[in-house]
N, C-alpha and C. Protein backbone atom coordinates (compact mmCIF):
# COMPACT_ATOMS: atom_id res chain seq x y z
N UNK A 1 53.93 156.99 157.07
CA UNK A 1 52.89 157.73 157.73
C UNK A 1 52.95 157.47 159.23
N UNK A 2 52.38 158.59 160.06
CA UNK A 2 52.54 158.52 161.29
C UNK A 2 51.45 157.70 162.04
N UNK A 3 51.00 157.33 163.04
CA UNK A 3 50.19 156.57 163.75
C UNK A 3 48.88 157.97 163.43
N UNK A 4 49.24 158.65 163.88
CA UNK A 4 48.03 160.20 163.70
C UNK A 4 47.22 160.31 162.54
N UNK A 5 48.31 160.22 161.59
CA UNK A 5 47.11 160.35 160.45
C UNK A 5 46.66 159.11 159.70
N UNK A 6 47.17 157.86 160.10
CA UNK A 6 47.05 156.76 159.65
C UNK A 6 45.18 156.33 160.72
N UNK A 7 45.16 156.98 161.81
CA UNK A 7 44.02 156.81 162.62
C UNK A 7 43.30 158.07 161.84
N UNK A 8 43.27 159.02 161.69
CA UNK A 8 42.44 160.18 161.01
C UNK A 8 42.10 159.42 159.41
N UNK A 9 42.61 159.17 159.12
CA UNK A 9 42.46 158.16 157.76
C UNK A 9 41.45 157.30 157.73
N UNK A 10 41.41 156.25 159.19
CA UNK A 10 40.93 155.36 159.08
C UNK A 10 39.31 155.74 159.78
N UNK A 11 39.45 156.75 160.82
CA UNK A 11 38.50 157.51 161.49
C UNK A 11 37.27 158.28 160.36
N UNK A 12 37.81 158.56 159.18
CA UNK A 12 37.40 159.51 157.79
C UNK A 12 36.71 158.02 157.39
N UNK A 13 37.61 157.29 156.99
CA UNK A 13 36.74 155.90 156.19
C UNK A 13 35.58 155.54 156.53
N UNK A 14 35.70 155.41 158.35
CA UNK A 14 34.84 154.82 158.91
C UNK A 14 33.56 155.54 159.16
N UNK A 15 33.75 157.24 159.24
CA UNK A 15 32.44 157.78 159.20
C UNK A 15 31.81 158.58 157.96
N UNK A 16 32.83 158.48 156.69
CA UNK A 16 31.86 158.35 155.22
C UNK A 16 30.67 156.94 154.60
N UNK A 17 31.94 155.46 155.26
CA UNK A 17 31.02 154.41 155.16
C UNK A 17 29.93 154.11 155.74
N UNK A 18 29.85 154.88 157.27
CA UNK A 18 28.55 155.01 158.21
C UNK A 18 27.88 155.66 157.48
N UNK A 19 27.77 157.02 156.81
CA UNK A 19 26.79 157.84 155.98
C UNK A 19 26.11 157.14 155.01
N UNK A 20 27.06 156.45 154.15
CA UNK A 20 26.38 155.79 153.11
C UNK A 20 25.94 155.10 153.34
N UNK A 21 26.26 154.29 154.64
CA UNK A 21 25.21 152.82 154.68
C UNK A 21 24.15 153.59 155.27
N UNK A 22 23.61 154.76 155.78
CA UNK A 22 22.75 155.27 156.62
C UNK A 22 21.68 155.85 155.43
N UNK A 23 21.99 156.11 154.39
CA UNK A 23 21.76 156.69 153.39
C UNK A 23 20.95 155.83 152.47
N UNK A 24 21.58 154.81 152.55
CA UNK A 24 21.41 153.46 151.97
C UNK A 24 19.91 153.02 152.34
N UNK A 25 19.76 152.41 153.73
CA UNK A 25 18.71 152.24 154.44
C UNK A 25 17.40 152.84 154.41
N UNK A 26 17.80 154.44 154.59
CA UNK A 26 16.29 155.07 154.54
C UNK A 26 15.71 154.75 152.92
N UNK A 27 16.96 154.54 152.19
CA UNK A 27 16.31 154.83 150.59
C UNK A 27 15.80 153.56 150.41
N UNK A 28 15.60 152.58 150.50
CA UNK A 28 14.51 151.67 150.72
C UNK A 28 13.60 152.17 150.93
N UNK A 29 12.72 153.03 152.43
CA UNK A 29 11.56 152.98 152.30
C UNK A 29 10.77 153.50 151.45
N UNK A 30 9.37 153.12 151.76
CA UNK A 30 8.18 153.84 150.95
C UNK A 30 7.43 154.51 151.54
N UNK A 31 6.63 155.36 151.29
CA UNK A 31 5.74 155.87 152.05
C UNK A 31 4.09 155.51 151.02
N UNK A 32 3.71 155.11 151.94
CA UNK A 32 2.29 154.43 151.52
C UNK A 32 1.30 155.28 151.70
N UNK A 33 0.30 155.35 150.76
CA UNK A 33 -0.58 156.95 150.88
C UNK A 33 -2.05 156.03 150.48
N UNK A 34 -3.38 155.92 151.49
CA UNK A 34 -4.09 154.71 151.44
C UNK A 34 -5.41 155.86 151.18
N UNK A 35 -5.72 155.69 149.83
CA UNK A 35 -6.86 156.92 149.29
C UNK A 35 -8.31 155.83 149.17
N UNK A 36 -9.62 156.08 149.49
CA UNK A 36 -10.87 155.35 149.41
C UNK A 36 -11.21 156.34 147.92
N UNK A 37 -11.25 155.03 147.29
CA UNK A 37 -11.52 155.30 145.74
C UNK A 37 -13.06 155.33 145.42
N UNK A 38 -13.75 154.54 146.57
CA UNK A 38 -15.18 154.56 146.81
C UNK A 38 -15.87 155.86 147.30
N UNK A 39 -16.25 157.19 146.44
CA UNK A 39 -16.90 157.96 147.40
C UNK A 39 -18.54 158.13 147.22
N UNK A 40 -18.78 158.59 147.90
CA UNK A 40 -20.05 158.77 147.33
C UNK A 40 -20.45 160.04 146.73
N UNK A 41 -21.29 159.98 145.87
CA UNK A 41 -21.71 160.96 144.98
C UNK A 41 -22.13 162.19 145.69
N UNK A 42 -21.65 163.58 145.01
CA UNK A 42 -22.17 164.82 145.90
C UNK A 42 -23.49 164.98 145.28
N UNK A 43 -24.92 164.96 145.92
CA UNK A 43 -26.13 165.52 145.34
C UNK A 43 -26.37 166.51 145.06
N UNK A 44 -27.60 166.99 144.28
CA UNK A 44 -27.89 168.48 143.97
C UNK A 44 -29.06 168.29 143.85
N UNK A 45 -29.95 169.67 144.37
CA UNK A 45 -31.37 169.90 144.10
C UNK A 45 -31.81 170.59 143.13
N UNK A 46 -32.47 170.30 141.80
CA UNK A 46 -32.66 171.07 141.00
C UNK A 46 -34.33 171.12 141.31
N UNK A 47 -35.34 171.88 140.53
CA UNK A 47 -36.43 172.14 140.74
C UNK A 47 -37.11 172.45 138.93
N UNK A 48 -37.98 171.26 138.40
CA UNK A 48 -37.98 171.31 136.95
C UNK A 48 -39.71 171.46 136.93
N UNK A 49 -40.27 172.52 135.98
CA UNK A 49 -41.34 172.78 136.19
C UNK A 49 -41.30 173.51 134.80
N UNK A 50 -42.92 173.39 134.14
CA UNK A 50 -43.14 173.80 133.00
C UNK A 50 -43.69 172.70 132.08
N UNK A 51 -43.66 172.52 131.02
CA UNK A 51 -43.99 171.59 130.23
C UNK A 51 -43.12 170.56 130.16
N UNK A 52 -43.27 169.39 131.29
CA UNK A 52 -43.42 168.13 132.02
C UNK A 52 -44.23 167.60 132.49
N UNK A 53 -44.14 166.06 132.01
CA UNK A 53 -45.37 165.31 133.30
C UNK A 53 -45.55 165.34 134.13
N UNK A 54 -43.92 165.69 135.09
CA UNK A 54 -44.37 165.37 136.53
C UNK A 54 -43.49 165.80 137.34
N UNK A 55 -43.67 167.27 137.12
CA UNK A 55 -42.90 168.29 137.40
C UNK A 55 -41.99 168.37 139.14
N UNK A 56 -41.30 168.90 139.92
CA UNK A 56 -41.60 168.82 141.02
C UNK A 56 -39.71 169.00 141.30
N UNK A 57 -39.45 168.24 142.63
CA UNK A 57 -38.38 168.93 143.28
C UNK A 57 -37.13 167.32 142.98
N UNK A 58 -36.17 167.39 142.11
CA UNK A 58 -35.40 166.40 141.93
C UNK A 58 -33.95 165.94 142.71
N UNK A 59 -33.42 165.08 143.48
CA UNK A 59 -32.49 165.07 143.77
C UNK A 59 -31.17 164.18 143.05
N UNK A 60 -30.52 164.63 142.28
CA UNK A 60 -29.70 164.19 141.55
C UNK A 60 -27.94 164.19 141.55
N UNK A 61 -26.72 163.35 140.98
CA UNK A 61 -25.93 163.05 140.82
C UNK A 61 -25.44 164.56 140.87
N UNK A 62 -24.29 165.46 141.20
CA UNK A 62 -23.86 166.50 140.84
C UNK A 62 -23.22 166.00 139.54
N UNK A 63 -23.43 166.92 138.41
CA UNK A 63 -22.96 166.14 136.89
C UNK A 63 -24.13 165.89 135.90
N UNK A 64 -25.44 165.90 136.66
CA UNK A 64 -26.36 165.24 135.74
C UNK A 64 -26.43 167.05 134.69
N UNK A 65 -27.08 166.31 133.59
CA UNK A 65 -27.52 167.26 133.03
C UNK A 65 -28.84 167.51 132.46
N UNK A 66 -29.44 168.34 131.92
CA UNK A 66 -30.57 168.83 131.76
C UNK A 66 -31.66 167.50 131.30
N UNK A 67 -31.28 167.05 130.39
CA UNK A 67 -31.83 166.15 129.32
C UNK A 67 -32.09 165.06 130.45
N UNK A 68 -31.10 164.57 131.26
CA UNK A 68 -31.61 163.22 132.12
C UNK A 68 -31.94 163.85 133.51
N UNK A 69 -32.52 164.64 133.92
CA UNK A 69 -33.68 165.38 134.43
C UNK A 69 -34.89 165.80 134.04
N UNK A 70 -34.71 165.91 132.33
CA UNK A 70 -35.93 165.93 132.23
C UNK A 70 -36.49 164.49 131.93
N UNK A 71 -35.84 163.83 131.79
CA UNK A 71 -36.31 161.98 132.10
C UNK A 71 -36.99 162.03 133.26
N UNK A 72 -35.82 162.19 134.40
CA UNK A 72 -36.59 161.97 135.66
C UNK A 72 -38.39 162.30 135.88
N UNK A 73 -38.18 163.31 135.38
CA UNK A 73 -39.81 164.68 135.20
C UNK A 73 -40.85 164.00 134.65
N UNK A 74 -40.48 162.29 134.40
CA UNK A 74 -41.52 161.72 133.29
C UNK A 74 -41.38 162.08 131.73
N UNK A 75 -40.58 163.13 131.40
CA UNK A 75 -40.79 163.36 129.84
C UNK A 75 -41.24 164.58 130.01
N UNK A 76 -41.30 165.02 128.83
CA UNK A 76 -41.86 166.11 127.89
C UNK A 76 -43.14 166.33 127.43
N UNK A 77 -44.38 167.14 127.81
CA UNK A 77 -45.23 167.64 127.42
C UNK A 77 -45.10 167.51 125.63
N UNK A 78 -46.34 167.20 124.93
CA UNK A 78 -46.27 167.58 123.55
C UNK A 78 -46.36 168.75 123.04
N UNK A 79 -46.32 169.95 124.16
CA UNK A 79 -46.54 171.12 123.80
C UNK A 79 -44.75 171.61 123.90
N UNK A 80 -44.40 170.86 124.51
CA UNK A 80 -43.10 171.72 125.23
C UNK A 80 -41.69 171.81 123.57
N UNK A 81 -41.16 173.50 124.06
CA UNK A 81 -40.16 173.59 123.17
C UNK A 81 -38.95 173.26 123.61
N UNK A 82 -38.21 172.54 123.50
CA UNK A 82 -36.44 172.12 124.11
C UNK A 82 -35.74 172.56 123.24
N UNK A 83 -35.97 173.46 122.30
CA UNK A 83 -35.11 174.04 121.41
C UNK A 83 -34.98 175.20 122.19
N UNK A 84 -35.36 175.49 123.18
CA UNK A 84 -35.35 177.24 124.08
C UNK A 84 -34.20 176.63 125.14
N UNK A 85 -34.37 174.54 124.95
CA UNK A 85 -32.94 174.65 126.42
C UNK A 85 -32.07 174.56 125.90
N UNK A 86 -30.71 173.93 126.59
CA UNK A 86 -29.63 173.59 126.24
C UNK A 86 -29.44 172.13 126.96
N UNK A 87 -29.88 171.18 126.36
CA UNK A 87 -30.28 169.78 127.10
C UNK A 87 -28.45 169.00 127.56
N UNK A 88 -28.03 169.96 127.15
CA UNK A 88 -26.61 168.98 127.42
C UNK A 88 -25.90 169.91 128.68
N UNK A 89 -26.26 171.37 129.32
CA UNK A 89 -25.97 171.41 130.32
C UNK A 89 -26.23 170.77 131.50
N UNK A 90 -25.19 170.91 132.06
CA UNK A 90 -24.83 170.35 133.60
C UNK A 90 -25.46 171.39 134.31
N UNK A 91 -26.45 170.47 135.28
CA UNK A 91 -26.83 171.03 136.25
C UNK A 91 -26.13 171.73 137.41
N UNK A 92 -26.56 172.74 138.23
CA UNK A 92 -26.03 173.15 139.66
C UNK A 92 -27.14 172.82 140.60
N UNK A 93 -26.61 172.85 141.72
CA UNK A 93 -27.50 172.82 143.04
C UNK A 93 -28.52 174.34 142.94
N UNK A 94 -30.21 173.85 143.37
CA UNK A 94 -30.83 175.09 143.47
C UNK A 94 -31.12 175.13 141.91
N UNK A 95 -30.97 175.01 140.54
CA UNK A 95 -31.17 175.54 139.73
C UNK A 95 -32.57 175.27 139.90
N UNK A 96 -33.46 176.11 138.92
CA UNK A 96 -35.34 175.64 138.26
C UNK A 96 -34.90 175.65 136.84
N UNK A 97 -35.37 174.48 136.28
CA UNK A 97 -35.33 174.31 134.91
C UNK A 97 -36.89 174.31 134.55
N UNK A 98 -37.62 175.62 134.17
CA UNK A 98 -38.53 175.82 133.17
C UNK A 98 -38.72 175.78 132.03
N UNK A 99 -39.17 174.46 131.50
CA UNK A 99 -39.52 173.86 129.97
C UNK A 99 -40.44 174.76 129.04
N UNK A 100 -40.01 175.57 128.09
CA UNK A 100 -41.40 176.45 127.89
C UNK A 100 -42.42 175.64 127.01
N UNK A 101 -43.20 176.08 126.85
CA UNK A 101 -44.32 176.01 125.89
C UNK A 101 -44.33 176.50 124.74
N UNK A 102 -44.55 175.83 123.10
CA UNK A 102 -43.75 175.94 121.84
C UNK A 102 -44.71 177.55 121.37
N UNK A 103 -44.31 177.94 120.88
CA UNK A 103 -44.91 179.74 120.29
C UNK A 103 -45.07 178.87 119.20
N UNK A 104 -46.46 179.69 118.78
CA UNK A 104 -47.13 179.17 117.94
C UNK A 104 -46.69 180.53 116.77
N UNK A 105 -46.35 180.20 115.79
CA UNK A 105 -46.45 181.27 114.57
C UNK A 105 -46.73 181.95 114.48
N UNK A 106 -48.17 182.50 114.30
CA UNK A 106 -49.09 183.36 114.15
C UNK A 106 -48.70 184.43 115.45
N UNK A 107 -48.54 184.13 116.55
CA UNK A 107 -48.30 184.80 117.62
C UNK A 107 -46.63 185.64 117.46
N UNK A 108 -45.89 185.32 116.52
CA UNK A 108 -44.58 186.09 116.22
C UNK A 108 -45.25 186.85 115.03
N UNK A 109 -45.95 186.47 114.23
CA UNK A 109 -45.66 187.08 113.35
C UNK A 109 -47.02 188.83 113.23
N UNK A 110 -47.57 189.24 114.67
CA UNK A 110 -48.51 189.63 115.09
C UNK A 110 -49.57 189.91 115.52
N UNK A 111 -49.07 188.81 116.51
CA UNK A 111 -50.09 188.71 117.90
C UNK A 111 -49.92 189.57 118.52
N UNK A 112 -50.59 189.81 119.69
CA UNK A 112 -50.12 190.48 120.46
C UNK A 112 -49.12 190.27 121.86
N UNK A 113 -48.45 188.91 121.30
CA UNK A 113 -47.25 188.17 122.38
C UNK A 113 -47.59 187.88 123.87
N UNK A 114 -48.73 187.80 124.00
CA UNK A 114 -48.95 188.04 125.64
C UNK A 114 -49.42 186.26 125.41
N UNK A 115 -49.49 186.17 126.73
CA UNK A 115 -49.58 184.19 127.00
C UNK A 115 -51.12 184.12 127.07
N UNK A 116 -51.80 182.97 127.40
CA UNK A 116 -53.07 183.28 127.73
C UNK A 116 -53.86 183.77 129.00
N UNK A 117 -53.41 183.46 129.52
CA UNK A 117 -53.24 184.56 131.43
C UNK A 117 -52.86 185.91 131.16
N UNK A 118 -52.55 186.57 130.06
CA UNK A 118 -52.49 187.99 129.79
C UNK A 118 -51.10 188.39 130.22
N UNK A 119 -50.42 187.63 130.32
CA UNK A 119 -48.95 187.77 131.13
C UNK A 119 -47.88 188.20 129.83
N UNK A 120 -47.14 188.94 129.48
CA UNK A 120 -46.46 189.34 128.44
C UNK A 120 -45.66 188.93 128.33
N UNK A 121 -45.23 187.51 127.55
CA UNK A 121 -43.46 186.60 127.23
C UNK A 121 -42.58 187.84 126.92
N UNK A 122 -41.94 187.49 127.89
CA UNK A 122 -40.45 188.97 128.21
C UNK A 122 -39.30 187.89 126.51
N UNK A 123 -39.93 186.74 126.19
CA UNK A 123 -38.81 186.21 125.23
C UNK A 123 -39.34 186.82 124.19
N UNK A 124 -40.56 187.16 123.94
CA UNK A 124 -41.45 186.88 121.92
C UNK A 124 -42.08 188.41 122.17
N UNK A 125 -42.02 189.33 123.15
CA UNK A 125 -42.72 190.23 123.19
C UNK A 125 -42.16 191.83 122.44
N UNK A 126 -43.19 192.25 121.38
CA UNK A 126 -42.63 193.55 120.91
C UNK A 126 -42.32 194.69 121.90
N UNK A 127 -41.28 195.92 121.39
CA UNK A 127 -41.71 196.55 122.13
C UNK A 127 -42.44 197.40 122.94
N UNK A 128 -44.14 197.75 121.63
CA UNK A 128 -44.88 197.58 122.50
C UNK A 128 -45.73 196.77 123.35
N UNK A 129 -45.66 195.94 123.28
CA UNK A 129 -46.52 194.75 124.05
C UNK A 129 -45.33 194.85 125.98
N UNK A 130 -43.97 194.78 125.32
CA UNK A 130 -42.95 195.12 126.73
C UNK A 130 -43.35 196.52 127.29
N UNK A 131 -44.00 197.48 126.73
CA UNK A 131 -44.26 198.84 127.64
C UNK A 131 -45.25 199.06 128.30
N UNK A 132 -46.01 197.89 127.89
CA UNK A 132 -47.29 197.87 128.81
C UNK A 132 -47.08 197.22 130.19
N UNK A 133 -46.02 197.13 130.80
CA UNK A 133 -45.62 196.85 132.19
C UNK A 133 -45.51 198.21 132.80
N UNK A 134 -45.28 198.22 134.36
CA UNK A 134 -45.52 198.96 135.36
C UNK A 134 -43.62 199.54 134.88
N UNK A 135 -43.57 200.77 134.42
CA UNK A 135 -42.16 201.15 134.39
C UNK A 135 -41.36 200.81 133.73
N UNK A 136 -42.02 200.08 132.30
CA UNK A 136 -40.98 199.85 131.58
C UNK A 136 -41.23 201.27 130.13
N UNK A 137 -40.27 201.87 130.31
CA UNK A 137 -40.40 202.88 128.88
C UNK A 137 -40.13 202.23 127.60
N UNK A 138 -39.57 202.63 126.44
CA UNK A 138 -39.52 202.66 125.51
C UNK A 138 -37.95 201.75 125.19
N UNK A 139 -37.28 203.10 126.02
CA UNK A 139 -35.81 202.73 126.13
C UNK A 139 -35.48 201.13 126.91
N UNK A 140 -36.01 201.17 127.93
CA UNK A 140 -35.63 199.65 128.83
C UNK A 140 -36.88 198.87 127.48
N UNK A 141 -37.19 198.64 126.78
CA UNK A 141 -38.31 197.70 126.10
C UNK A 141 -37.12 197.22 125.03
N UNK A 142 -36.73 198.38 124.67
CA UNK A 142 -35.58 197.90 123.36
C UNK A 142 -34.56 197.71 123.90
N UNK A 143 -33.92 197.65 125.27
CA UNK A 143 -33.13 196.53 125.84
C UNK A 143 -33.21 195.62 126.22
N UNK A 144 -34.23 195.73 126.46
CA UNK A 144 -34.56 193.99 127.02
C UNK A 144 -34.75 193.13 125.33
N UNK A 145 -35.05 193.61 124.45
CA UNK A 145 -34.96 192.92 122.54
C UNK A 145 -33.49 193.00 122.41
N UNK A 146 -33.13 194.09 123.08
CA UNK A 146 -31.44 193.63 122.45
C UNK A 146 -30.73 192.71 123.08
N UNK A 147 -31.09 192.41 124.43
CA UNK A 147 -30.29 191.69 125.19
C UNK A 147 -30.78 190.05 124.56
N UNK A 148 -32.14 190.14 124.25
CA UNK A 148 -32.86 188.79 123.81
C UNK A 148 -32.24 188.83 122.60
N UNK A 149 -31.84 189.49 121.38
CA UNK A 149 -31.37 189.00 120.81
C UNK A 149 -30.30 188.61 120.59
N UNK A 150 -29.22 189.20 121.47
CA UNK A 150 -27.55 189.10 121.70
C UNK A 150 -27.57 187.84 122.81
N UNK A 151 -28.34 187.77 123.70
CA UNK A 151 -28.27 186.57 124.47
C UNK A 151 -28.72 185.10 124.18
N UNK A 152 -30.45 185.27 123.62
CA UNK A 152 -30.96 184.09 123.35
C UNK A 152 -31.97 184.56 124.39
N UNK A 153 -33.41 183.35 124.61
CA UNK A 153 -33.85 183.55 125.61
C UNK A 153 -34.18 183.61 126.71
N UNK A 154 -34.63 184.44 127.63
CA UNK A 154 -34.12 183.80 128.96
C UNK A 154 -34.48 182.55 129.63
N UNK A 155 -34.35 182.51 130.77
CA UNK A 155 -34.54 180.77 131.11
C UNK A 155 -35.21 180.95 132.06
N UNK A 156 -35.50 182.06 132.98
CA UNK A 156 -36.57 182.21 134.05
C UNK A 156 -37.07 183.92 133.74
N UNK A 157 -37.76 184.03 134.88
CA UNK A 157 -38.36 185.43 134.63
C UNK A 157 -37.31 186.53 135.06
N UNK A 158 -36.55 185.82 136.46
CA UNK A 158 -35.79 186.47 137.08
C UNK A 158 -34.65 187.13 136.05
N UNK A 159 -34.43 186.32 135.04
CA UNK A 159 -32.64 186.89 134.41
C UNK A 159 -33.39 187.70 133.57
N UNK A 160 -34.44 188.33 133.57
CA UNK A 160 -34.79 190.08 132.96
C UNK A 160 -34.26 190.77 133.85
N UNK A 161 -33.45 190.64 134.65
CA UNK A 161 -32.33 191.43 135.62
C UNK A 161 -31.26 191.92 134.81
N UNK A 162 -31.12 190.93 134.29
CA UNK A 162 -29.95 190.72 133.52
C UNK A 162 -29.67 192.37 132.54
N UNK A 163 -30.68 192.37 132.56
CA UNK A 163 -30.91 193.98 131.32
C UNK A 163 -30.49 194.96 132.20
N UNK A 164 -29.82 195.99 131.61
CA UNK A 164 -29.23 197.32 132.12
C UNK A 164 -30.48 198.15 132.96
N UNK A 165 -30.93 198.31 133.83
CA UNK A 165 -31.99 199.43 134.04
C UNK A 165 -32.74 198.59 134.97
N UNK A 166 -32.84 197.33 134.67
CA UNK A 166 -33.98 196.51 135.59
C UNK A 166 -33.21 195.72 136.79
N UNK A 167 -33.74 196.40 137.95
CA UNK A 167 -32.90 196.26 138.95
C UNK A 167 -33.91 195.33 139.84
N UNK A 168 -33.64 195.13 141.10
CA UNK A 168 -34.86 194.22 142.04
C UNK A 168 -36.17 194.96 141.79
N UNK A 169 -36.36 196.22 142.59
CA UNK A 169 -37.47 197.26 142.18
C UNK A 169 -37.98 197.00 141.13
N UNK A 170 -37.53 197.25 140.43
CA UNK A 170 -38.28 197.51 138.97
C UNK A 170 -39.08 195.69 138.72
N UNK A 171 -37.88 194.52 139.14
CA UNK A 171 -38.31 193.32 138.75
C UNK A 171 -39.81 192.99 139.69
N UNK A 172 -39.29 192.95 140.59
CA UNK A 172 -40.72 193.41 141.84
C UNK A 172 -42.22 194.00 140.86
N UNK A 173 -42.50 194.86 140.48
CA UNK A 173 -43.00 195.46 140.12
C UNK A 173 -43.53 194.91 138.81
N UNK A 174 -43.26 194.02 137.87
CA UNK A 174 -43.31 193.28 136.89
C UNK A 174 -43.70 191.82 137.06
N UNK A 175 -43.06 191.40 138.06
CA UNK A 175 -42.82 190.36 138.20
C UNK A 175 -44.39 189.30 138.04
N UNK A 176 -45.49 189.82 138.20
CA UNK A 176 -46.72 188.97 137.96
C UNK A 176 -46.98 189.11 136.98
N UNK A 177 -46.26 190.00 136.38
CA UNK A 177 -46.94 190.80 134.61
C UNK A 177 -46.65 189.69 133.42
N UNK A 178 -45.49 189.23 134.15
CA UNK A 178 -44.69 188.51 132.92
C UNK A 178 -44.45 187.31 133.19
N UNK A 179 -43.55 186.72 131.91
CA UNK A 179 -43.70 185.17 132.09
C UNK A 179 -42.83 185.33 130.71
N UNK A 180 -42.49 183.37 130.31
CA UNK A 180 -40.94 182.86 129.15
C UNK A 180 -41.87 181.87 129.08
């Protein structure tokens, strides 16, 4: 071999072994990623009113759910039905959790469904007892029973929105009439 390629030879050796040792080096490091495992809890305002002791404005764990809010509330009225909640949902920020008051028998089986304030339960109410509101016909009365019975009942006054036909207007307009 000539001096030329015996140096190109040795020139090749010397800058594959530079790569690898270069190669070598970085692959050691680590990269260190330093996370605070300590955070603090995001709050939420719920607002629980109805048949409770001690009703009022709660600030709680985001996560809590119904049942240990209504702890907070002092407990449960002996009147109150929790078979109308769902005690194992998780709360949101802003929610009102209204505890109802248990329907007494006699009042399903033909009363005239109205509360004692004369206010007409949009949950237990026939459809005529529902037409005696400001604009509700015949037709929106037996949707609002179908939606109560395909849904369950509602949980405030407001989700009678929820029904095909009853829009803000119309809820406006109702809205002192009724009551859950």
């Amino acid at each position: 071999m000539n001096n030329k390629v015996k140096i190109a030879l040795a020139m090749g050796t010397f800058i594959i072994i530079s790569l690898m040792g270069f190669g070598l080096m970085h692959k050691d490091e680590e990269m260190v990623v330093y996370t605070n495992t300590e955070t603090e809890p995001i709050k939420i305002v719920v607002y629980v009113v109805g048949e409770v002791n001690d009703p009022g404005i709660f600030e709680v764990d985001d996560g809590t759910r119904v049942h240990e809010v209504l702890e907070l509330a002092g407990g449960i009225t002996e009147d109150a039905d929790v078979t109308r909640l769902n005690l194992a949902k998780v709360l949101v920020d802003e929610e009102k959790i209204n505890v109802p008051k248990k329907i007494v028998q006699e009042d399903l089986e033909g009363g005239t469904h109205t509360s004692s304030g004369g206010l007409v339960n949009i949950n237990t109410a026939s459809v005529d007892s529902l037409m005696t509101l400001t604009g509700i016909g015949k037709s929106t009365a037996q949707k609002i029973i179908k939606y109560r019975n395909e849904n369950g009942y509602f949980d405030t006054i407001e989700d009678i929105m929820k029904v095909s036909g009853i829009g803000q207007s119309k809820f406006e307009a109702i809205q002192d009439d009724i009551t859950i």
